[in-house]
N, C-alpha and C. Protein backbone atom coordinates (compact mmCIF):
# COMPACT_ATOMS: atom_id res chain seq x y z
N UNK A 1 32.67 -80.23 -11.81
CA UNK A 1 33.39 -79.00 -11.57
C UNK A 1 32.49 -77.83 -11.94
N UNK A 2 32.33 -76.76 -11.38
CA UNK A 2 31.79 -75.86 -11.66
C UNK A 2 32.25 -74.76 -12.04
N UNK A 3 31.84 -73.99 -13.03
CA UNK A 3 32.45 -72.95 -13.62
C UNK A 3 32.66 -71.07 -12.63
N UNK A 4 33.20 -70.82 -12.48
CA UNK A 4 33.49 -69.67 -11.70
C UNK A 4 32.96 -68.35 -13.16
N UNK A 5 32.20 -67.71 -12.19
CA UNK A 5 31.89 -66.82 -12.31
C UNK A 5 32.39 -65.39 -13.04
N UNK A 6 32.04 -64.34 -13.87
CA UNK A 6 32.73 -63.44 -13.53
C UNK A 6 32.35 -62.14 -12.49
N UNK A 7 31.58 -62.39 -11.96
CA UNK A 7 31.24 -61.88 -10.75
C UNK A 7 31.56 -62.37 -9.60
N UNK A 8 31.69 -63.45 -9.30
CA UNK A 8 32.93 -64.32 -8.64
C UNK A 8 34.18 -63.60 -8.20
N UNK A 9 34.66 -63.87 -9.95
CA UNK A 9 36.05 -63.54 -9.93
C UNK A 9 36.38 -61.71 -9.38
N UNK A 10 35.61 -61.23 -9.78
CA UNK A 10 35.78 -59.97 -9.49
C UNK A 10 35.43 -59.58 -7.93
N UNK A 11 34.46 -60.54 -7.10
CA UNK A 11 34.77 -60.51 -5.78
C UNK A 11 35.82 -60.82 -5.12
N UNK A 12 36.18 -61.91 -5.74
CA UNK A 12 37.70 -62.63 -5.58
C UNK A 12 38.47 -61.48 -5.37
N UNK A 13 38.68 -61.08 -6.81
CA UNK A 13 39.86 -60.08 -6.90
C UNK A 13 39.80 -59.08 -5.67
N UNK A 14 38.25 -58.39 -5.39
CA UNK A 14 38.14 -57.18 -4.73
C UNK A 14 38.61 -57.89 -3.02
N UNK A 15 38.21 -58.93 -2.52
CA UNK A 15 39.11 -59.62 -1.20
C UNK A 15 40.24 -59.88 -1.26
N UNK A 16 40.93 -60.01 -2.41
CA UNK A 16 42.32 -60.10 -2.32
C UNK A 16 43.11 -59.56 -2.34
N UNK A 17 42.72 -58.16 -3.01
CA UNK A 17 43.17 -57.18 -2.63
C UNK A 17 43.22 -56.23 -1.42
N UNK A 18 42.10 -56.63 -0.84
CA UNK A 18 41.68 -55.83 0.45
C UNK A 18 42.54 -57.30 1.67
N UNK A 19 42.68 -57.81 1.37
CA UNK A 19 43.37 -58.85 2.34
C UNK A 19 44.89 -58.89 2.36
N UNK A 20 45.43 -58.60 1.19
CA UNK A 20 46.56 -58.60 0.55
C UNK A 20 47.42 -56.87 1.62
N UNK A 21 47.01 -56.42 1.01
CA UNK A 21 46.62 -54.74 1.32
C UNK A 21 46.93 -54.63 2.74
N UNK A 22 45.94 -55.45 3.26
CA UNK A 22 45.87 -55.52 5.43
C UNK A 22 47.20 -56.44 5.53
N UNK A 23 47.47 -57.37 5.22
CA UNK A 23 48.86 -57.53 5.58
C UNK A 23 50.18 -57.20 5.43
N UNK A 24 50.29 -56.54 4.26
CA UNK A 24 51.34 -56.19 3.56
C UNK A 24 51.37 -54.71 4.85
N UNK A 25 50.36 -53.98 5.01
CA UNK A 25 50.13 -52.88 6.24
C UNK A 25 50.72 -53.32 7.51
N UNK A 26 50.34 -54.34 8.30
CA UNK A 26 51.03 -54.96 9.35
C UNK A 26 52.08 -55.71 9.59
N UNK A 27 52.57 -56.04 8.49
CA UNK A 27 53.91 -56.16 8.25
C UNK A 27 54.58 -55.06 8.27
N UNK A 28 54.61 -53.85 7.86
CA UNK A 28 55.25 -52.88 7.45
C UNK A 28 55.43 -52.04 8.60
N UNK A 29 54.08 -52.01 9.70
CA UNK A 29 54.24 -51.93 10.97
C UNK A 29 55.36 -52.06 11.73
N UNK A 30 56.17 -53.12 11.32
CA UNK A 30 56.99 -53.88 12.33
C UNK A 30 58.41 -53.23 11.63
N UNK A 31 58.44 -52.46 10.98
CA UNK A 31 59.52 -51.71 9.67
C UNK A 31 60.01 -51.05 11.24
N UNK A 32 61.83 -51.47 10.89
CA UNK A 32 62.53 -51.07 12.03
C UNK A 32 63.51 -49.54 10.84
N UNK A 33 63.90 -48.83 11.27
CA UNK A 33 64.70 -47.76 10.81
C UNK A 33 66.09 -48.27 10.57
N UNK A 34 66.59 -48.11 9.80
CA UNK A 34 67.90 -48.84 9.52
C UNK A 34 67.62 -50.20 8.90
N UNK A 35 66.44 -51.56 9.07
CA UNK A 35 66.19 -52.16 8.29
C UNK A 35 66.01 -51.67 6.71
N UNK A 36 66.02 -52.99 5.99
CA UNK A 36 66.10 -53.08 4.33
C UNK A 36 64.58 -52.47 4.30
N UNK A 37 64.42 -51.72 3.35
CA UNK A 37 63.21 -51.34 2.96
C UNK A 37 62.20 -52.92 2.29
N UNK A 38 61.26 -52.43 1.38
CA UNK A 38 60.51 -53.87 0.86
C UNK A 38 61.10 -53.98 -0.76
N UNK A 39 61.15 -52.59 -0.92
CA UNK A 39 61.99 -52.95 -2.45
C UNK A 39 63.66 -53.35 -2.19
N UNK A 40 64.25 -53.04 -1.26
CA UNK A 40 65.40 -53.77 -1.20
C UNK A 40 65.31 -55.16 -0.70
N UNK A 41 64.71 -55.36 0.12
CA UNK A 41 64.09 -56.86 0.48
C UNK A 41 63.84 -57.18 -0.80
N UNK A 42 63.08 -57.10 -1.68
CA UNK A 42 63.00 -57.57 -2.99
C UNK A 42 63.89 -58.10 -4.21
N UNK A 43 64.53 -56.96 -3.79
CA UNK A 43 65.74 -57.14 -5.21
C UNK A 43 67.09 -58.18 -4.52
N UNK A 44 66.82 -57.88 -2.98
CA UNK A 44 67.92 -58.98 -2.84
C UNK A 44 67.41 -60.58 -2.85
N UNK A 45 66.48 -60.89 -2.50
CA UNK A 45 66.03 -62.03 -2.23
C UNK A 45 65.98 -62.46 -3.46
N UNK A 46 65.11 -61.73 -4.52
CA UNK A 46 65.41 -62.01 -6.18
C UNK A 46 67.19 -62.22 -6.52
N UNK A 47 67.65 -61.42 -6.06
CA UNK A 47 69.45 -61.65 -6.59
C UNK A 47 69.88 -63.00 -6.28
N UNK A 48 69.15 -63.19 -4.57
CA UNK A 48 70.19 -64.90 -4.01
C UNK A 48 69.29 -66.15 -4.86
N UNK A 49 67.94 -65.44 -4.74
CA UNK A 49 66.98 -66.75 -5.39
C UNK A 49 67.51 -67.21 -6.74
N UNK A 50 67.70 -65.93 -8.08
CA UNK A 50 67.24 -66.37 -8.92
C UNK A 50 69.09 -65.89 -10.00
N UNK A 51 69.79 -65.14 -8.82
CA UNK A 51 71.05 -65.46 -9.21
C UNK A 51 71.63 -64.00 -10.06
N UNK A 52 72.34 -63.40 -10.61
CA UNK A 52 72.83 -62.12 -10.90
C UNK A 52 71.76 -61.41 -12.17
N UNK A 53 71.86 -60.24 -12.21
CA UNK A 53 70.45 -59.89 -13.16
C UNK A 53 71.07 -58.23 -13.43
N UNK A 54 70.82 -58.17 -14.68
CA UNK A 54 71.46 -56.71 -14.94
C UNK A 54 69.84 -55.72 -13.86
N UNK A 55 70.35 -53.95 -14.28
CA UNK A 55 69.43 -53.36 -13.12
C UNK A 55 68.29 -53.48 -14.43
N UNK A 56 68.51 -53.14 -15.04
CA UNK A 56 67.22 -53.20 -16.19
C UNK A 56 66.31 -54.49 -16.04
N UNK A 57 66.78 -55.43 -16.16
CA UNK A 57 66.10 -56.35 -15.80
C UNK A 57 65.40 -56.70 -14.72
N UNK A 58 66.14 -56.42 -13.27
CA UNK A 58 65.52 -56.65 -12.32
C UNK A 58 64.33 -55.21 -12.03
N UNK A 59 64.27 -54.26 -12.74
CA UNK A 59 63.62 -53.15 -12.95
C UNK A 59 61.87 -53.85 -13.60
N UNK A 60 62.30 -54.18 -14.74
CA UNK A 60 61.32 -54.92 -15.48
C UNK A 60 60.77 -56.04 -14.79
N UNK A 61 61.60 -56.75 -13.80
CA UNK A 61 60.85 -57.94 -13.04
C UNK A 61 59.88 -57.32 -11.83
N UNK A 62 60.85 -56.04 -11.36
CA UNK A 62 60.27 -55.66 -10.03
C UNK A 62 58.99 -54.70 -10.56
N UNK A 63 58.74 -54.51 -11.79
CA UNK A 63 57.84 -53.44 -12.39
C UNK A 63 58.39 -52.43 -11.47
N UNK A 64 59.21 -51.80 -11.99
CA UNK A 64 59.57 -50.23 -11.34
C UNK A 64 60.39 -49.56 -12.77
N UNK A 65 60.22 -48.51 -12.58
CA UNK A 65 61.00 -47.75 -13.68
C UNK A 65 62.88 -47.89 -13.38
N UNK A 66 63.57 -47.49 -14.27
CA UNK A 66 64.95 -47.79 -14.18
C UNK A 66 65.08 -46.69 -12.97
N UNK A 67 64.98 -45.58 -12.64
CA UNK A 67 65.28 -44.97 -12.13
C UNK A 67 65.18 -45.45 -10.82
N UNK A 68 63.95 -45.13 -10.41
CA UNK A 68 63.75 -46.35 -8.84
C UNK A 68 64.80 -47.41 -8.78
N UNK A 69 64.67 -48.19 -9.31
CA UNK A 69 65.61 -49.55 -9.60
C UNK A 69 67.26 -49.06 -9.28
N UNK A 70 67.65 -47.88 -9.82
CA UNK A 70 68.90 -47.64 -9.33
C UNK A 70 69.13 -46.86 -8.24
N UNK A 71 68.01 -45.83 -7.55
CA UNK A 71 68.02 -45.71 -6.20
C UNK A 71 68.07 -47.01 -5.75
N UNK A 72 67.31 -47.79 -5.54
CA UNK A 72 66.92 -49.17 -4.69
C UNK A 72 68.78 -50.04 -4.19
N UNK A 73 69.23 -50.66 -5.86
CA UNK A 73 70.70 -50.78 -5.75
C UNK A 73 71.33 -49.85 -5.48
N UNK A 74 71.68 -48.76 -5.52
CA UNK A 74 72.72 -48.20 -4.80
C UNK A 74 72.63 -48.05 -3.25
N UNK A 75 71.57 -48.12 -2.71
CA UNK A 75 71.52 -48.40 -1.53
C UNK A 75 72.12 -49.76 -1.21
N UNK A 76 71.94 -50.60 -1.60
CA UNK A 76 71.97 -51.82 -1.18
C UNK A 76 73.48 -52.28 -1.73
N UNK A 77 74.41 -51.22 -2.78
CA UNK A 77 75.64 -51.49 -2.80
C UNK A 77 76.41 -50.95 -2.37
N UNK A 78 76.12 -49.51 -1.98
CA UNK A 78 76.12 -48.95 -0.44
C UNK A 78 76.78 -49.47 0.76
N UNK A 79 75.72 -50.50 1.08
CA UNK A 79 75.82 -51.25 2.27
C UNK A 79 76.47 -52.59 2.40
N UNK A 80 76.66 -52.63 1.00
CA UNK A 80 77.99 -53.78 0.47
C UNK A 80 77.35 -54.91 0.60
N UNK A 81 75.70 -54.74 0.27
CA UNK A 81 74.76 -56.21 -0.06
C UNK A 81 74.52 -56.78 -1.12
N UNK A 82 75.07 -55.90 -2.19
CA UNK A 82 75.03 -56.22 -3.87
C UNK A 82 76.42 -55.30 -4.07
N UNK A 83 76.88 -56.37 -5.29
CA UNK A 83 77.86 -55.43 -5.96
C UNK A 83 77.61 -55.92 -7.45
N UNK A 84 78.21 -54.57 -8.21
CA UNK A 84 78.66 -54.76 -9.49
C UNK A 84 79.73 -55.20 -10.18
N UNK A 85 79.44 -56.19 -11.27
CA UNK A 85 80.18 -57.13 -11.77
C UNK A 85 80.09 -56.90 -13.33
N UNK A 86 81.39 -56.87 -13.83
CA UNK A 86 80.97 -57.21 -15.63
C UNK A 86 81.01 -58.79 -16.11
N UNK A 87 79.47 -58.73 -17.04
CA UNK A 87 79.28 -60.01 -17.54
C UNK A 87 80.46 -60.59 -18.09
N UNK A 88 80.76 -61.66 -17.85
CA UNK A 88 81.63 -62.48 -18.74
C UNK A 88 81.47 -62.43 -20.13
N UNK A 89 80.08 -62.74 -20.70
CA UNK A 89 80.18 -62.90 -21.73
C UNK A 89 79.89 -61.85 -22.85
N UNK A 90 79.91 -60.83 -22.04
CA UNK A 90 79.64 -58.96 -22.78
C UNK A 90 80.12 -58.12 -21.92
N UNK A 91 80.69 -58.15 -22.02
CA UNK A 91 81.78 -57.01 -20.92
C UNK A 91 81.40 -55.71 -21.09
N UNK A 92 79.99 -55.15 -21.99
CA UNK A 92 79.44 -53.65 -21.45
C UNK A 92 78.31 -54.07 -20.69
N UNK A 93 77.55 -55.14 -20.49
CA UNK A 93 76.92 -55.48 -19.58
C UNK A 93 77.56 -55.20 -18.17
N UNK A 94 76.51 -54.90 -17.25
CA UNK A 94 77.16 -54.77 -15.67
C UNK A 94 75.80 -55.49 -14.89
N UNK A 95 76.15 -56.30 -14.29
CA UNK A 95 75.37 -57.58 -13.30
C UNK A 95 75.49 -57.23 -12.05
N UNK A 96 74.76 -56.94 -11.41
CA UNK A 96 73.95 -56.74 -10.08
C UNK A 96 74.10 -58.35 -9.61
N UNK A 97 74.71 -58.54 -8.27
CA UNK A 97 75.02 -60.29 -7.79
C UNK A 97 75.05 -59.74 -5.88
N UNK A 98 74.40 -60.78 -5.54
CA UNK A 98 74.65 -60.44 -4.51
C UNK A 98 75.95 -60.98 -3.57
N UNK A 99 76.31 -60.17 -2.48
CA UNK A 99 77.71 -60.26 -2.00
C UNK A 99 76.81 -61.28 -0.64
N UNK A 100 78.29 -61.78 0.19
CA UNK A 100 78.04 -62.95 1.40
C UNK A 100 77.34 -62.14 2.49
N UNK A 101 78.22 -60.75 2.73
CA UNK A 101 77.42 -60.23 3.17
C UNK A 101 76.12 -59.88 3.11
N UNK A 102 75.48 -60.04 1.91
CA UNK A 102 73.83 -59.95 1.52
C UNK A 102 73.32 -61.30 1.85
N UNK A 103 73.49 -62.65 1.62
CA UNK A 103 73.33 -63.68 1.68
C UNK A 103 73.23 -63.71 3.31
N UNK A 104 74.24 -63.20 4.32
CA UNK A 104 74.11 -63.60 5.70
C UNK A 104 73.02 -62.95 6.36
N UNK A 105 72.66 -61.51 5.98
CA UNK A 105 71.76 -60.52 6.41
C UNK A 105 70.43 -61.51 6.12
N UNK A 106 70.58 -61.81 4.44
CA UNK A 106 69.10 -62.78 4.03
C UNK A 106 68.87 -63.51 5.03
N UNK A 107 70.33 -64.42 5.33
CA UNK A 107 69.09 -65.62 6.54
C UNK A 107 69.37 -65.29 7.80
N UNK A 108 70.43 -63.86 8.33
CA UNK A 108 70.40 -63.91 9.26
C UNK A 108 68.80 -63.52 9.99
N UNK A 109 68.42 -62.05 8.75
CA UNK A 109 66.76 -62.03 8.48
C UNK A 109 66.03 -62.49 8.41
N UNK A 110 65.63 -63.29 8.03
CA UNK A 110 64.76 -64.18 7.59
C UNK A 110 63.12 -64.15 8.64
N UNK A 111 63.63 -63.30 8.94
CA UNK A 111 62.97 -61.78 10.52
C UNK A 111 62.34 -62.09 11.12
N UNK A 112 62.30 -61.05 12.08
CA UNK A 112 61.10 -61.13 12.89
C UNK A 112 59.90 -61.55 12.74
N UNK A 113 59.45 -60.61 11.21
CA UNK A 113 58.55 -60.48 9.94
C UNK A 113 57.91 -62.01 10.21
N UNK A 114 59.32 -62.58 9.20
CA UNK A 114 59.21 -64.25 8.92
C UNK A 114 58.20 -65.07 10.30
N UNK A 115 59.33 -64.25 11.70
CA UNK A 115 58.92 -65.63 12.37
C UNK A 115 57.99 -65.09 13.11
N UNK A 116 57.25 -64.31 12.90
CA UNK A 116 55.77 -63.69 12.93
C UNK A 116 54.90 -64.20 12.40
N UNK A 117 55.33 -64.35 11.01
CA UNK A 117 54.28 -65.14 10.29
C UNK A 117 54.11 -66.33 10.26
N UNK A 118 55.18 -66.72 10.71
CA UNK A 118 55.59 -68.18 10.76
C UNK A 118 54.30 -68.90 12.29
N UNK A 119 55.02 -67.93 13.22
CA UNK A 119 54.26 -68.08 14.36
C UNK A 119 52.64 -68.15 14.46
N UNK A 120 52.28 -67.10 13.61
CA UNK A 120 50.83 -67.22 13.61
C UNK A 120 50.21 -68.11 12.77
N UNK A 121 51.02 -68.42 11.67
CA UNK A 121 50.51 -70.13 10.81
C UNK A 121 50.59 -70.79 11.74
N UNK A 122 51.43 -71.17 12.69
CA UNK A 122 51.58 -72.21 13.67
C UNK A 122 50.26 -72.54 14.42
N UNK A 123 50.02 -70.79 15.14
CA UNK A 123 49.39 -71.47 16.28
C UNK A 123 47.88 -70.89 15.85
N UNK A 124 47.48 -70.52 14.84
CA UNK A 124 46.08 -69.89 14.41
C UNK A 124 45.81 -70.43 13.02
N UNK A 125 46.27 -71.72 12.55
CA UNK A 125 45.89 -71.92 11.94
C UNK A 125 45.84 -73.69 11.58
N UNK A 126 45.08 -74.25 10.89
CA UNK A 126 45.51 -75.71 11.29
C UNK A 126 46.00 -76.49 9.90
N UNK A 127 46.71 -77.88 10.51
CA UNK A 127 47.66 -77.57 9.00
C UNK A 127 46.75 -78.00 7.89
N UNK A 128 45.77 -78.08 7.23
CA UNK A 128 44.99 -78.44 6.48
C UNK A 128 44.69 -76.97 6.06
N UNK A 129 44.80 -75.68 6.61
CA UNK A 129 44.86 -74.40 6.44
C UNK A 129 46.42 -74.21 6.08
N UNK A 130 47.26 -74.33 6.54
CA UNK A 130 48.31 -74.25 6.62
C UNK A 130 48.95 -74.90 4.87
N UNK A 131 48.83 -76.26 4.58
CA UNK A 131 48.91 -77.35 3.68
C UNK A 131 48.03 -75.95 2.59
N UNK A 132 47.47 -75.13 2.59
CA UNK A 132 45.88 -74.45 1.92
C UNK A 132 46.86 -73.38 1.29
N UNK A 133 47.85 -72.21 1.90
CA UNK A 133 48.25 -71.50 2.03
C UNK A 133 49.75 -71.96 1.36
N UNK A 134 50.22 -73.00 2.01
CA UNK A 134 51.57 -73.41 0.89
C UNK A 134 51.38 -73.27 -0.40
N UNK A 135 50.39 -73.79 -0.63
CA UNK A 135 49.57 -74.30 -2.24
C UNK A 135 49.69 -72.99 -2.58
N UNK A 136 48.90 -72.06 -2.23
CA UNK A 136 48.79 -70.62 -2.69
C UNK A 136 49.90 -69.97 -3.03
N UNK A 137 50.30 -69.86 -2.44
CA UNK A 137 51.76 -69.14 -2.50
C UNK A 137 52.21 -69.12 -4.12
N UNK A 138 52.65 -69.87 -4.83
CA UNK A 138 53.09 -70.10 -6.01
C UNK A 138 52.03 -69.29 -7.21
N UNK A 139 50.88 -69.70 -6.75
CA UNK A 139 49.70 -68.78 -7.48
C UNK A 139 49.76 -67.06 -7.18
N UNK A 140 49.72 -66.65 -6.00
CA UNK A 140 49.98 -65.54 -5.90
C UNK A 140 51.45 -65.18 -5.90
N UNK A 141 52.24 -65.67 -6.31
CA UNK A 141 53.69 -65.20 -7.27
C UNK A 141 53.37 -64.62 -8.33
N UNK A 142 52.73 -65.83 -9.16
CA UNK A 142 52.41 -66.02 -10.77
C UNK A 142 51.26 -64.76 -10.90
N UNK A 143 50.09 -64.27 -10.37
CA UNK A 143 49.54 -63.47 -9.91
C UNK A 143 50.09 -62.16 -10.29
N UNK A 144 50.88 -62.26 -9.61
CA UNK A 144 52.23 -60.79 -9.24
C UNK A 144 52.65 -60.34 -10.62
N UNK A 145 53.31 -61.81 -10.49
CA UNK A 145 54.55 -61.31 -11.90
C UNK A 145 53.03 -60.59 -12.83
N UNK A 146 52.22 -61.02 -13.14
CA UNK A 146 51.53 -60.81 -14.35
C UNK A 146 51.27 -59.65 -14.28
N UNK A 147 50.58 -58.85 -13.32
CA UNK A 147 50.35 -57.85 -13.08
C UNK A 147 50.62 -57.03 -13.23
């Protein structure tokens, strides 16, 4: 095994960011008006994934200040895709959960975006690339969160 570099790593970093960067751009491209923004895309997909989360918290997960964080939900309870709930087990707590209606939008969504990307893993890439990129995924989560 060979040891990686830190000049390596810091090329690493500087393509991954510049790669990261170009897609997250052409994705955003495809941003319809009246669609969920990326921080509401965020906080809901976090709500169905990982299940009800006060705003502070999901503030601290999404690294955004509280303030952002409660623009972001009120939009999105707004539109009757999250609602507020008091914790059961602390009733001055208030839990951010997402509603069915958020859940149907999630997979009715699951978008264009998705099957864009989906599409071009398909046909531009082979699954040994493909099999390459699953793997990744979990790393550039863990990546994220740290950051």
């Amino acid at each position: 095994m060979t040891i990686v570099t830190d000049e390596e790593l810091l090329q690493a970093s500087t393509d991954l960011r510049v790669a990261l960067g170009r897609l997250v751009r052409r994705l955003r491209q495809g941003y319809v008006v009246g669609e969920l923004t990326l921080p509401e895309r965020s906080v809901l997909s976090r709500l169905d994934r990982e299940g009800p989360a006060t705003p502070g918290c999901l503030a601290d997960l999404e690294r955004v200040k509280p303030q952002a964080m409660g623009v972001t939900l009120a939009g999105l309870v707004e539109r009757g895709l999250v609602e507020r709930r008091k914790d059961d087990s602390d009733g001055r707590k208030v839990l951010m959960t997402v509603t069915e209606a958020g859940v149907k939008l999630l997979t009715d969504r699951r978008s264009a975006t998705t099957r864009q990307l989906a599409t071009a893993l398909a046909e531009q890439f082979t699954e040994a690339e493909q099999r390459e990129l699953i793997t990744a995924i979990p790393l550039i989560e863990r990546l994220a969160d740290r950051l």
